[in-house]
PDB file of N, CA and C in Angstrom:
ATOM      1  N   UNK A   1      58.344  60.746  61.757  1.00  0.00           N
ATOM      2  CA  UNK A   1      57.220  61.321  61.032  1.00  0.00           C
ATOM      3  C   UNK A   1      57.661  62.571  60.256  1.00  0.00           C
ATOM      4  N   UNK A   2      58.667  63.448  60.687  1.00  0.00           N
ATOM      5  CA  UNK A   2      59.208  64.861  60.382  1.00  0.00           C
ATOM      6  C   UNK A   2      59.863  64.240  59.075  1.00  0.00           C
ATOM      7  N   UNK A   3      61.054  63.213  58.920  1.00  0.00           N
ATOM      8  CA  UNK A   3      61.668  62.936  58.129  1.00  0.00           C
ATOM      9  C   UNK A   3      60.725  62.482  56.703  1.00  0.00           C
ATOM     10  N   UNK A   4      59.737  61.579  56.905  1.00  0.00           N
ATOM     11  CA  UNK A   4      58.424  61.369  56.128  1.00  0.00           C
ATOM     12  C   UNK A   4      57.941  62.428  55.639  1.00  0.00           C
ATOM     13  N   UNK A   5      57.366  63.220  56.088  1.00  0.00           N
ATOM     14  CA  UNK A   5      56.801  64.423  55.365  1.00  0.00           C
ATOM     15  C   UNK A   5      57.410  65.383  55.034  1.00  0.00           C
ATOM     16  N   UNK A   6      59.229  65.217  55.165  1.00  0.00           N
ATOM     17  CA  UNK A   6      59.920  65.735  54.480  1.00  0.00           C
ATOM     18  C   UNK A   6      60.148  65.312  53.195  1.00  0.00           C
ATOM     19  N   UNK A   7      60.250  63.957  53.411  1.00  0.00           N
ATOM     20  CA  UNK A   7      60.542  63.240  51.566  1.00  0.00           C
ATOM     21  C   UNK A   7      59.610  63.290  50.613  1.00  0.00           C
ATOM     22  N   UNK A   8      58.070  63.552  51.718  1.00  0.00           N
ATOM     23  CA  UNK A   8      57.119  63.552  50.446  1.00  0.00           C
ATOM     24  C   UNK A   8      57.197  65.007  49.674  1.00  0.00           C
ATOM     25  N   UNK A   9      57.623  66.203  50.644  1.00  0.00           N
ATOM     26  CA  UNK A   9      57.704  67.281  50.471  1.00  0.00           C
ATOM     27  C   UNK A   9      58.575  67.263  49.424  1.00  0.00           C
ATOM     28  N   UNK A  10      59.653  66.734  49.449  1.00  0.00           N
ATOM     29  CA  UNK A  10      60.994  67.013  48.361  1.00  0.00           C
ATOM     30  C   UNK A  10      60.572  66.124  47.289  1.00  0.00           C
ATOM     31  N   UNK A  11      59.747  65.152  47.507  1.00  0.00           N
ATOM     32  CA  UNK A  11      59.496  64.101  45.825  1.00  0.00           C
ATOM     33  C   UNK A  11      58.310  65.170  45.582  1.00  0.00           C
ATOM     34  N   UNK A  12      57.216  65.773  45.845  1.00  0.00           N
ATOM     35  CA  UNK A  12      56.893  66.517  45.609  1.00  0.00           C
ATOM     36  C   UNK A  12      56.803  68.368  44.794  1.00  0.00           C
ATOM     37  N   UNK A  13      57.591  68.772  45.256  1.00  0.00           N
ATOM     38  CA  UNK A  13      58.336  69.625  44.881  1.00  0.00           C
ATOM     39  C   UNK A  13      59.743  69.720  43.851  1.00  0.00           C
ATOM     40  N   UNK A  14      60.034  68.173  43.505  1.00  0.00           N
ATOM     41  CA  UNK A  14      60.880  67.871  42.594  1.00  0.00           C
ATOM     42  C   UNK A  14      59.760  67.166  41.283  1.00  0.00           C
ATOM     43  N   UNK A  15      58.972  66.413  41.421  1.00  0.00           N
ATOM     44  CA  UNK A  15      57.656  66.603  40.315  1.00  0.00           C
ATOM     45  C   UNK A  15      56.989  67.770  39.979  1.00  0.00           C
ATOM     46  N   UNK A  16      57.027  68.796  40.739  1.00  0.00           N
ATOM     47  CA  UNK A  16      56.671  70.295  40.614  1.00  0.00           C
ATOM     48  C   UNK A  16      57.705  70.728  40.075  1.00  0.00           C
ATOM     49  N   UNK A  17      59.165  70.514  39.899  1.00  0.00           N
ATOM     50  CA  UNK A  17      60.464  71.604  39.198  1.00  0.00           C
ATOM     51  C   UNK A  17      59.944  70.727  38.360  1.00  0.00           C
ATOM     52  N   UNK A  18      60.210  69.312  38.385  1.00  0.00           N
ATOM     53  CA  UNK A  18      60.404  68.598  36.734  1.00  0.00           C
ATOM     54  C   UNK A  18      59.322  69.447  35.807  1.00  0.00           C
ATOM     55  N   UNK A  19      57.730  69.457  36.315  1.00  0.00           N
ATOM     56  CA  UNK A  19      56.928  69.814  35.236  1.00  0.00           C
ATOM     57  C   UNK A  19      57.226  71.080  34.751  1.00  0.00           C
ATOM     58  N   UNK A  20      57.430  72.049  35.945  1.00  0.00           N
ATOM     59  CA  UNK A  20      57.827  73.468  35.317  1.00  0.00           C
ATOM     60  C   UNK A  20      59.663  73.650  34.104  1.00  0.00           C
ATOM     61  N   UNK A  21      60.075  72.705  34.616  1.00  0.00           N
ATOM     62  CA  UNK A  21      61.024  72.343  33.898  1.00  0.00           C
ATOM     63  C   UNK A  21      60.442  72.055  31.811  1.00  0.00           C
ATOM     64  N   UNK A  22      59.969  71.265  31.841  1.00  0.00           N
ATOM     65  CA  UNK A  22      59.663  70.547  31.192  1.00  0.00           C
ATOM     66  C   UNK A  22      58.283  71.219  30.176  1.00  0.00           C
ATOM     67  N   UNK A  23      57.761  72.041  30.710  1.00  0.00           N
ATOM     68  CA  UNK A  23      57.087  73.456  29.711  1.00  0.00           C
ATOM     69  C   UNK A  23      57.521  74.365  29.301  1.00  0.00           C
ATOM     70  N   UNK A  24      58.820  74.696  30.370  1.00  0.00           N
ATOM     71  CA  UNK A  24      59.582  75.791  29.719  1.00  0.00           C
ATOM     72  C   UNK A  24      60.285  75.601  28.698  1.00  0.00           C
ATOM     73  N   UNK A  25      61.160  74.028  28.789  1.00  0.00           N
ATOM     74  CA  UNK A  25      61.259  73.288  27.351  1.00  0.00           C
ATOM     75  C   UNK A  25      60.787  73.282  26.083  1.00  0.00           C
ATOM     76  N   UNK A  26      59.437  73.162  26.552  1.00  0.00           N
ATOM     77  CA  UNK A  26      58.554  73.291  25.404  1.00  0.00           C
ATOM     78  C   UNK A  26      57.989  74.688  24.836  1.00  0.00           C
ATOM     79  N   UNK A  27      58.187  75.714  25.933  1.00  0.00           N
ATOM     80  CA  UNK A  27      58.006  76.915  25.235  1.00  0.00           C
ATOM     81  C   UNK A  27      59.194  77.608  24.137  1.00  0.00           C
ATOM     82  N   UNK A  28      60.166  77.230  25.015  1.00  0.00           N
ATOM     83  CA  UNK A  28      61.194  77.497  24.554  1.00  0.00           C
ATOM     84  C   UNK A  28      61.362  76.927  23.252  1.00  0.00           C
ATOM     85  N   UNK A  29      61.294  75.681  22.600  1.00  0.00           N
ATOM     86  CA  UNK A  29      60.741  75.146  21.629  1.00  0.00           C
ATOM     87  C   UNK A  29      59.577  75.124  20.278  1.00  0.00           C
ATOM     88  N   UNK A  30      59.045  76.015  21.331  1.00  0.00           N
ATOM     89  CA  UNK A  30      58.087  76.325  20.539  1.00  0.00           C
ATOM     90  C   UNK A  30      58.303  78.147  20.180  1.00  0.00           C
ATOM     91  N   UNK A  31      58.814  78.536  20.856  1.00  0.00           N
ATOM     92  CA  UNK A  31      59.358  79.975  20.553  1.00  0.00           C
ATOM     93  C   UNK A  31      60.583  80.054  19.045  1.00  0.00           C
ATOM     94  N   UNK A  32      62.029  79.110  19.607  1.00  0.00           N
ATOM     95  CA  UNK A  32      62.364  78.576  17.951  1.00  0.00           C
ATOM     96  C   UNK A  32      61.541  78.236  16.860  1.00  0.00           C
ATOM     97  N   UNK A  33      60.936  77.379  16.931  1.00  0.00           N
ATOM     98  CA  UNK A  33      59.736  77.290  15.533  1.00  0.00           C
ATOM     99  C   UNK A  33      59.649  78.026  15.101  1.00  0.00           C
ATOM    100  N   UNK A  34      58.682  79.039  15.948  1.00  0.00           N
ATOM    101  CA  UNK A  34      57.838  80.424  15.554  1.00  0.00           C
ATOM    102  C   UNK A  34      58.879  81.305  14.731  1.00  0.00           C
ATOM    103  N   UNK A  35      59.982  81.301  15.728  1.00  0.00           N
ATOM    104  CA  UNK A  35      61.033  82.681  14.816  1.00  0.00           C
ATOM    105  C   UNK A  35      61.480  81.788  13.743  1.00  0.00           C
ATOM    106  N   UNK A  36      61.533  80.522  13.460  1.00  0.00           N
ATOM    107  CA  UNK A  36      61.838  80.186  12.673  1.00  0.00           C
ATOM    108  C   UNK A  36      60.825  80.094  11.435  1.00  0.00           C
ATOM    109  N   UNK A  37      59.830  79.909  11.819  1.00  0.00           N
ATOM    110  CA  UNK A  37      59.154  80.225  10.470  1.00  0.00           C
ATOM    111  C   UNK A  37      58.772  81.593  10.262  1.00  0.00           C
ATOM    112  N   UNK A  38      58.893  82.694  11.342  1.00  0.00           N
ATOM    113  CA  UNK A  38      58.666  84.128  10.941  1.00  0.00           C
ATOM    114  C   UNK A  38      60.355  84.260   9.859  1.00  0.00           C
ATOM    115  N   UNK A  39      61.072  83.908  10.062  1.00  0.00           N
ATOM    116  CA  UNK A  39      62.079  84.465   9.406  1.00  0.00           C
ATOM    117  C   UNK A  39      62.326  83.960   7.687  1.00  0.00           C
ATOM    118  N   UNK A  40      61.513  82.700   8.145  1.00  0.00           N
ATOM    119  CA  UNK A  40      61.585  82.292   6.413  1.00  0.00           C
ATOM    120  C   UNK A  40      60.331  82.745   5.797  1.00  0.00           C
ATOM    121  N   UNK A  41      58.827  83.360   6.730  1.00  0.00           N
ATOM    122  CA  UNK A  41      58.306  84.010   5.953  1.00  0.00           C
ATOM    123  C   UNK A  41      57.987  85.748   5.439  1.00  0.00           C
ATOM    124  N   UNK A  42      59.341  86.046   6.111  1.00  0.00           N
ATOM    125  CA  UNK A  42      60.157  87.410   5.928  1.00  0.00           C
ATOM    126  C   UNK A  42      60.966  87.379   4.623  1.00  0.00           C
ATOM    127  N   UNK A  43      61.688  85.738   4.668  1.00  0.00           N
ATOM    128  CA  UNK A  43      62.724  86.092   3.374  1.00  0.00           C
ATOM    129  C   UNK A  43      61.673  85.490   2.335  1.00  0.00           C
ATOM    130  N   UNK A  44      60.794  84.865   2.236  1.00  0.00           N
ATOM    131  CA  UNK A  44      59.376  84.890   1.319  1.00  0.00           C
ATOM    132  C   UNK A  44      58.947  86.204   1.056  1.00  0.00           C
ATOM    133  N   UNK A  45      58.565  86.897   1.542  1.00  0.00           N
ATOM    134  CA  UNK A  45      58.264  88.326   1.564  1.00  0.00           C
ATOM    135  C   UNK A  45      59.045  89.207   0.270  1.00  0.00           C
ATOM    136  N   UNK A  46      60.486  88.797   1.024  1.00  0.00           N
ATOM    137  CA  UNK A  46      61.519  90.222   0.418  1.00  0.00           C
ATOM    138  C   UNK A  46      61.483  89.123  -0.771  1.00  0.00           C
ATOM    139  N   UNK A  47      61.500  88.450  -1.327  1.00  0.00           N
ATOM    140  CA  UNK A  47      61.464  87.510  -2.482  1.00  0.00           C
ATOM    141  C   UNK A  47      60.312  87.979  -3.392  1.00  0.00           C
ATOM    142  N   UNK A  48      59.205  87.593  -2.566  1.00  0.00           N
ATOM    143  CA  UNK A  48      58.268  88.616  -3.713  1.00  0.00           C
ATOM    144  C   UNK A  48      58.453  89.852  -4.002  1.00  0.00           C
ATOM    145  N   UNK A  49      58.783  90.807  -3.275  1.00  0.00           N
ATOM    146  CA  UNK A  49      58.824  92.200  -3.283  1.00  0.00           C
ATOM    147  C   UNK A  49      59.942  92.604  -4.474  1.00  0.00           C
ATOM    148  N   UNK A  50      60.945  91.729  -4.171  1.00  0.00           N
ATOM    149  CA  UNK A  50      62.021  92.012  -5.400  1.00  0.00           C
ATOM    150  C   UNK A  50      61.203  91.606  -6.465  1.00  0.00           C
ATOM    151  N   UNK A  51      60.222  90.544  -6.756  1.00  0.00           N
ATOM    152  CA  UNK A  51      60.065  90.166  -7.790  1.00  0.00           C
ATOM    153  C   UNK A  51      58.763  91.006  -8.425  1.00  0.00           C
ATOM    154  N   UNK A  52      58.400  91.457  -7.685  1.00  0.00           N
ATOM    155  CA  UNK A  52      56.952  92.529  -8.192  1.00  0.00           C
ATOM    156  C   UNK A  52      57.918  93.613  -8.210  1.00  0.00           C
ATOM    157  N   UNK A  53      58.889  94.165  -7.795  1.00  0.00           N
ATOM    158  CA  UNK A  53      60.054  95.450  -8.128  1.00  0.00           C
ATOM    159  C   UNK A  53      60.242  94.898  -9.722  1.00  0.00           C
ATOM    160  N   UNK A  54      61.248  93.625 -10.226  1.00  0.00           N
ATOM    161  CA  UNK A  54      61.095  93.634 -10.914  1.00  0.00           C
ATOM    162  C   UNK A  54      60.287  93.489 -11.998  1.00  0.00           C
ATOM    163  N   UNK A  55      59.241  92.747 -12.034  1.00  0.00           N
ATOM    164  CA  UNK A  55      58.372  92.579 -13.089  1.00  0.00           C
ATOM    165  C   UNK A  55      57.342  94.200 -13.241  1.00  0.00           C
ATOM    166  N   UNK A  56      57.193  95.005 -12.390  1.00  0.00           N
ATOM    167  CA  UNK A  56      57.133  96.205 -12.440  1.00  0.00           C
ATOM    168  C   UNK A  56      57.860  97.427 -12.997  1.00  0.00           C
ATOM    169  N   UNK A  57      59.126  97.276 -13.558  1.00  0.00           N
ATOM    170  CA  UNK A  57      59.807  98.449 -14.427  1.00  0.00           C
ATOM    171  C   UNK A  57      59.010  99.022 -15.231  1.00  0.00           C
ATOM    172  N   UNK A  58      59.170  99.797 -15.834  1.00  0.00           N
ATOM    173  CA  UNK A  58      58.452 100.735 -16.295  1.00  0.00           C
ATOM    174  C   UNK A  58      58.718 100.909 -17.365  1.00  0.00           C
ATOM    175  N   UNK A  59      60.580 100.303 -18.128  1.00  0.00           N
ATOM    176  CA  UNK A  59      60.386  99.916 -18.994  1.00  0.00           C
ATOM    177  C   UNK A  59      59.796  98.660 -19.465  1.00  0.00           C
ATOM    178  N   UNK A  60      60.214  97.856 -18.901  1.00  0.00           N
ATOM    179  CA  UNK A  60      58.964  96.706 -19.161  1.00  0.00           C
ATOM    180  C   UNK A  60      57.740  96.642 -19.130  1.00  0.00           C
ATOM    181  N   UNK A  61      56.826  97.528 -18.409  1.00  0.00           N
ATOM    182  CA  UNK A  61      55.425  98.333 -18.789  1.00  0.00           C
ATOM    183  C   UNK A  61      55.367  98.494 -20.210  1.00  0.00           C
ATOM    184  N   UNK A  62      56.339  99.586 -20.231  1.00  0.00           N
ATOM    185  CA  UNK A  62      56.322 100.274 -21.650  1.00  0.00           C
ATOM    186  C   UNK A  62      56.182  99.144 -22.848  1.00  0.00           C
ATOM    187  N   UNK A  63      57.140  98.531 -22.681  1.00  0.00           N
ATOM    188  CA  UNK A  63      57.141  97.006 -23.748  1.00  0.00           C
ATOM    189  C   UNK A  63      56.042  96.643 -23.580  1.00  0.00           C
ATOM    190  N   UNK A  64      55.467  96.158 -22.711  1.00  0.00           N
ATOM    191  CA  UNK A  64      53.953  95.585 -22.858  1.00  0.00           C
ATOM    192  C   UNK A  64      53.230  96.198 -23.218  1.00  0.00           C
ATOM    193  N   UNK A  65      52.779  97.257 -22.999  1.00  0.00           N
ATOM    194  CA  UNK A  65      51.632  98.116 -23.462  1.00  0.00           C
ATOM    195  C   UNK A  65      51.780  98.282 -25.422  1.00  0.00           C
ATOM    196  N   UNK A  66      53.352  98.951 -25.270  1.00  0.00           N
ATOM    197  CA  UNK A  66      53.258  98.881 -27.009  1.00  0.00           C
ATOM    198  C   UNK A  66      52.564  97.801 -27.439  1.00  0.00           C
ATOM    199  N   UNK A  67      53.607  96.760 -26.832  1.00  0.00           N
ATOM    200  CA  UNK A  67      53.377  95.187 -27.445  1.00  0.00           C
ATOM    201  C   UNK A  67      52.148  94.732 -27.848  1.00  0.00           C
ATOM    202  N   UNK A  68      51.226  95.481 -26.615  1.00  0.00           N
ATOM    203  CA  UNK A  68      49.789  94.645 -26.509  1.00  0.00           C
ATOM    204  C   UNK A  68      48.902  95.951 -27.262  1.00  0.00           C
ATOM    205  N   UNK A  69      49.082  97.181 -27.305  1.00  0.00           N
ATOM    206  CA  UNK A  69      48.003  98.335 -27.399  1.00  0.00           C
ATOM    207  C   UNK A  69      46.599  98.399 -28.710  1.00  0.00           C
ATOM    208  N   UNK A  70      47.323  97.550 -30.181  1.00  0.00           N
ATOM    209  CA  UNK A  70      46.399  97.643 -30.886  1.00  0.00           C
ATOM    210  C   UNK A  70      45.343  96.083 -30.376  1.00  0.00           C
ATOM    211  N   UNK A  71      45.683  95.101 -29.404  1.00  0.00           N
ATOM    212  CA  UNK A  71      44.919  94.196 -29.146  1.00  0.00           C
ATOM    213  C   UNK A  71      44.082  94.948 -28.177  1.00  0.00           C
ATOM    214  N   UNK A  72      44.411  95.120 -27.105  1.00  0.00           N
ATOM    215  CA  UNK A  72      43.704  95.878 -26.049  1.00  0.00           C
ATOM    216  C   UNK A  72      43.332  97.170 -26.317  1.00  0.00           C
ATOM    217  N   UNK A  73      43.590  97.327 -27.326  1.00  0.00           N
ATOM    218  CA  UNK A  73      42.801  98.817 -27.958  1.00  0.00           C
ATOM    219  C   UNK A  73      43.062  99.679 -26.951  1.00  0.00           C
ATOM    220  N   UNK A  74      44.716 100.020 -26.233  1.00  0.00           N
ATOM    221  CA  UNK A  74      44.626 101.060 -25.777  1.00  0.00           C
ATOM    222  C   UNK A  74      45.209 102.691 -26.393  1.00  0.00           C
ATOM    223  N   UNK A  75      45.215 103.749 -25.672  1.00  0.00           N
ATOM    224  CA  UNK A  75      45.369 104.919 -26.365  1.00  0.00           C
ATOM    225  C   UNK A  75      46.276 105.281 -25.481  1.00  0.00           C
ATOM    226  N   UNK A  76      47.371 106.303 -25.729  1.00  0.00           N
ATOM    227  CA  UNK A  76      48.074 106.833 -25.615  1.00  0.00           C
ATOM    228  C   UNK A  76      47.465 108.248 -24.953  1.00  0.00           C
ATOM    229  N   UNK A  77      48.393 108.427 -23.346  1.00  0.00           N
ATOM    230  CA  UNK A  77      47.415 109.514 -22.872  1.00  0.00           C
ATOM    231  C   UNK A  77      47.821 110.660 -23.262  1.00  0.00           C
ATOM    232  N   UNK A  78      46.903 111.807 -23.235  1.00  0.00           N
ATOM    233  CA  UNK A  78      47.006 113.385 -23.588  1.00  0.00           C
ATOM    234  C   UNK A  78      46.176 113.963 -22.621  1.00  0.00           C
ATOM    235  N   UNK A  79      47.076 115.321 -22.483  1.00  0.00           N
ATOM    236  CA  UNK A  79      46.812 116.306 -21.649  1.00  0.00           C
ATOM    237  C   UNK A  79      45.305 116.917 -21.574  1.00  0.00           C
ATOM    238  N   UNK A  80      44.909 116.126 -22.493  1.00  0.00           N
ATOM    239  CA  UNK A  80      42.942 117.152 -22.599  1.00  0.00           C
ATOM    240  C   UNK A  80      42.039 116.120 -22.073  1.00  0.00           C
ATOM    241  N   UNK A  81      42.595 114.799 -22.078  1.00  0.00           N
ATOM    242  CA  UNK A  81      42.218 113.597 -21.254  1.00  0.00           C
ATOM    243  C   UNK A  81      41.996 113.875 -20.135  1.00  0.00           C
ATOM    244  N   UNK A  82      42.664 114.941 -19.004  1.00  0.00           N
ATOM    245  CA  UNK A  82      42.461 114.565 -17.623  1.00  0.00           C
ATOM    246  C   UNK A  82      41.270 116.058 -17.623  1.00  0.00           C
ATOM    247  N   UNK A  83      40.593 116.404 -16.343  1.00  0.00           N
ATOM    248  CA  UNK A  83      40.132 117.509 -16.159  1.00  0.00           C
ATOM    249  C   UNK A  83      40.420 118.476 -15.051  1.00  0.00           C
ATOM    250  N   UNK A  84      39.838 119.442 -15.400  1.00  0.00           N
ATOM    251  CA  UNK A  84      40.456 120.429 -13.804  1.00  0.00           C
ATOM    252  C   UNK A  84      39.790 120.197 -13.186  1.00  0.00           C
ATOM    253  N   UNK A  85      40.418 120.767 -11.595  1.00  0.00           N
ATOM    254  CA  UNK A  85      39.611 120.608 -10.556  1.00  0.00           C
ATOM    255  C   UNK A  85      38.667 121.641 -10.034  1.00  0.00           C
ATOM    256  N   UNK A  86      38.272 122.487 -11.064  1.00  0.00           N
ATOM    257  CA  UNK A  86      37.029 123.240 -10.831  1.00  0.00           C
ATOM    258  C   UNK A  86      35.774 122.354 -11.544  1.00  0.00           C
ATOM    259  N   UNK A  87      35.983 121.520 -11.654  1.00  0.00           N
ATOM    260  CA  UNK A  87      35.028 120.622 -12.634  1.00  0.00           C
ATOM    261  C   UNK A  87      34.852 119.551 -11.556  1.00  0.00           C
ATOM    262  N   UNK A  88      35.161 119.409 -10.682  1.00  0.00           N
ATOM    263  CA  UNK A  88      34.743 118.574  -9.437  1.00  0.00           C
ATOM    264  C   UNK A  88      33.391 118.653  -8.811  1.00  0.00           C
ATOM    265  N   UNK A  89      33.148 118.278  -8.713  1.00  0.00           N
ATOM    266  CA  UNK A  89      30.951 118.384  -7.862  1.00  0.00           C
ATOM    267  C   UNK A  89      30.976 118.446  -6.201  1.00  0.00           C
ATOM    268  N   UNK A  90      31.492 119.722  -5.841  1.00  0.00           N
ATOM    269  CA  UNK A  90      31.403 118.758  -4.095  1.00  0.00           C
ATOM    270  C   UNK A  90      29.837 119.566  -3.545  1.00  0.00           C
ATOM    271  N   UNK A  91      29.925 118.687  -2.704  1.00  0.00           N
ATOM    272  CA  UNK A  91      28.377 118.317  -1.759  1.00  0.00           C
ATOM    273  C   UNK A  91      28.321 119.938  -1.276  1.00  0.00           C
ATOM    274  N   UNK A  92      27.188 120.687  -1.181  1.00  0.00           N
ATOM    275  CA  UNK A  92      26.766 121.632  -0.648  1.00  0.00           C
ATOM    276  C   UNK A  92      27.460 121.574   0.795  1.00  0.00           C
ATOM    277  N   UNK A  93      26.861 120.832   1.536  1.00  0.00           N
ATOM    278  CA  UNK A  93      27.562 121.227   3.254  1.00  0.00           C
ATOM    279  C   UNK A  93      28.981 121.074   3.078  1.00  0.00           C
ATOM    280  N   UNK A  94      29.351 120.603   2.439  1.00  0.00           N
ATOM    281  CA  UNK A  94      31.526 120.781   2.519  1.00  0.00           C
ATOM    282  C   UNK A  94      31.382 122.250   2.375  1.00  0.00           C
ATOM    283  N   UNK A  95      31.094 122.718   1.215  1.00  0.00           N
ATOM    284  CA  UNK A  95      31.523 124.079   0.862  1.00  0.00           C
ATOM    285  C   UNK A  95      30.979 124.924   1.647  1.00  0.00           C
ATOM    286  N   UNK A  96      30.196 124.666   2.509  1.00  0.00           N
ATOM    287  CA  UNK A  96      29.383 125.854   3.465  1.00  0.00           C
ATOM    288  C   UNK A  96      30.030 125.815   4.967  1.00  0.00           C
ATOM    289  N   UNK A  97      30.992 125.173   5.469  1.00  0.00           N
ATOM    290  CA  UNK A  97      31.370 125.010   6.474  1.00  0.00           C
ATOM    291  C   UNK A  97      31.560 125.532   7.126  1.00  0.00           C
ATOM    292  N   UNK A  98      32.701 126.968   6.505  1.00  0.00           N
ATOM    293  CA  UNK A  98      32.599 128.118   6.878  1.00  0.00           C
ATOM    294  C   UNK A  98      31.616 129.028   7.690  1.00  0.00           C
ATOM    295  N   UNK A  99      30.156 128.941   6.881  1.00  0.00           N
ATOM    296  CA  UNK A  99      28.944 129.287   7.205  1.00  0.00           C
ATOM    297  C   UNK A  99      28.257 128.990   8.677  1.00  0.00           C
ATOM    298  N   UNK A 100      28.538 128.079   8.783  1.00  0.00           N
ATOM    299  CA  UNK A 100      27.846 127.342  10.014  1.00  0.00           C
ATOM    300  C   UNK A 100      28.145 128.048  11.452  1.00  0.00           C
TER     301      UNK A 100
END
């Protein structure tokens, strides 16, 4: 009887390694994937980034804007264009803070 409920014990406990076996497989599996598609959507990434670096120069701005300025009717900025910052509106309680 001892020997019996030993074998069921060991076919038992060997269907218990197999399954734990056999998820870790699959995690493990499924952990490659993952870094594998994090890494190709890293070098996607740095791919755009170079490519908005380049299509972003500033001389190439410059070219466009000339290029385009009497269509888009833009203007050329000047210094009387922007304003100071005493010309700002702030809210009564900011400036009273002090006060309080």
């Amino acid at each position: 009887m001892f020997y019996v409920l030993s074998a069921f014990a060991v076919m038992g406990l060997a269907i218990w390694a197999y399954g734990q076996n056999d998820r870790t497989q699959r995690a493990k599996n499924e952990t490659r994937e993952l870094r594998r598609e994090i890494r190709s959507l890293t070098e996607a990434i740095n791919v755009q980034r170079a490519e908005w670096a380049y299509l972003n120069r500033p001389e190439r701005l410059l070219a466009l804007a000339e290029m385009n300025a009497s269509r888009l009717g833009l203007l050329s900025l000047e210094g009387r264009q922007f304003g100071h910052i005493s010309e700002i509106p702030y809210p009564i309680s900011l400036t009273r803070r002090g006060d309080d």
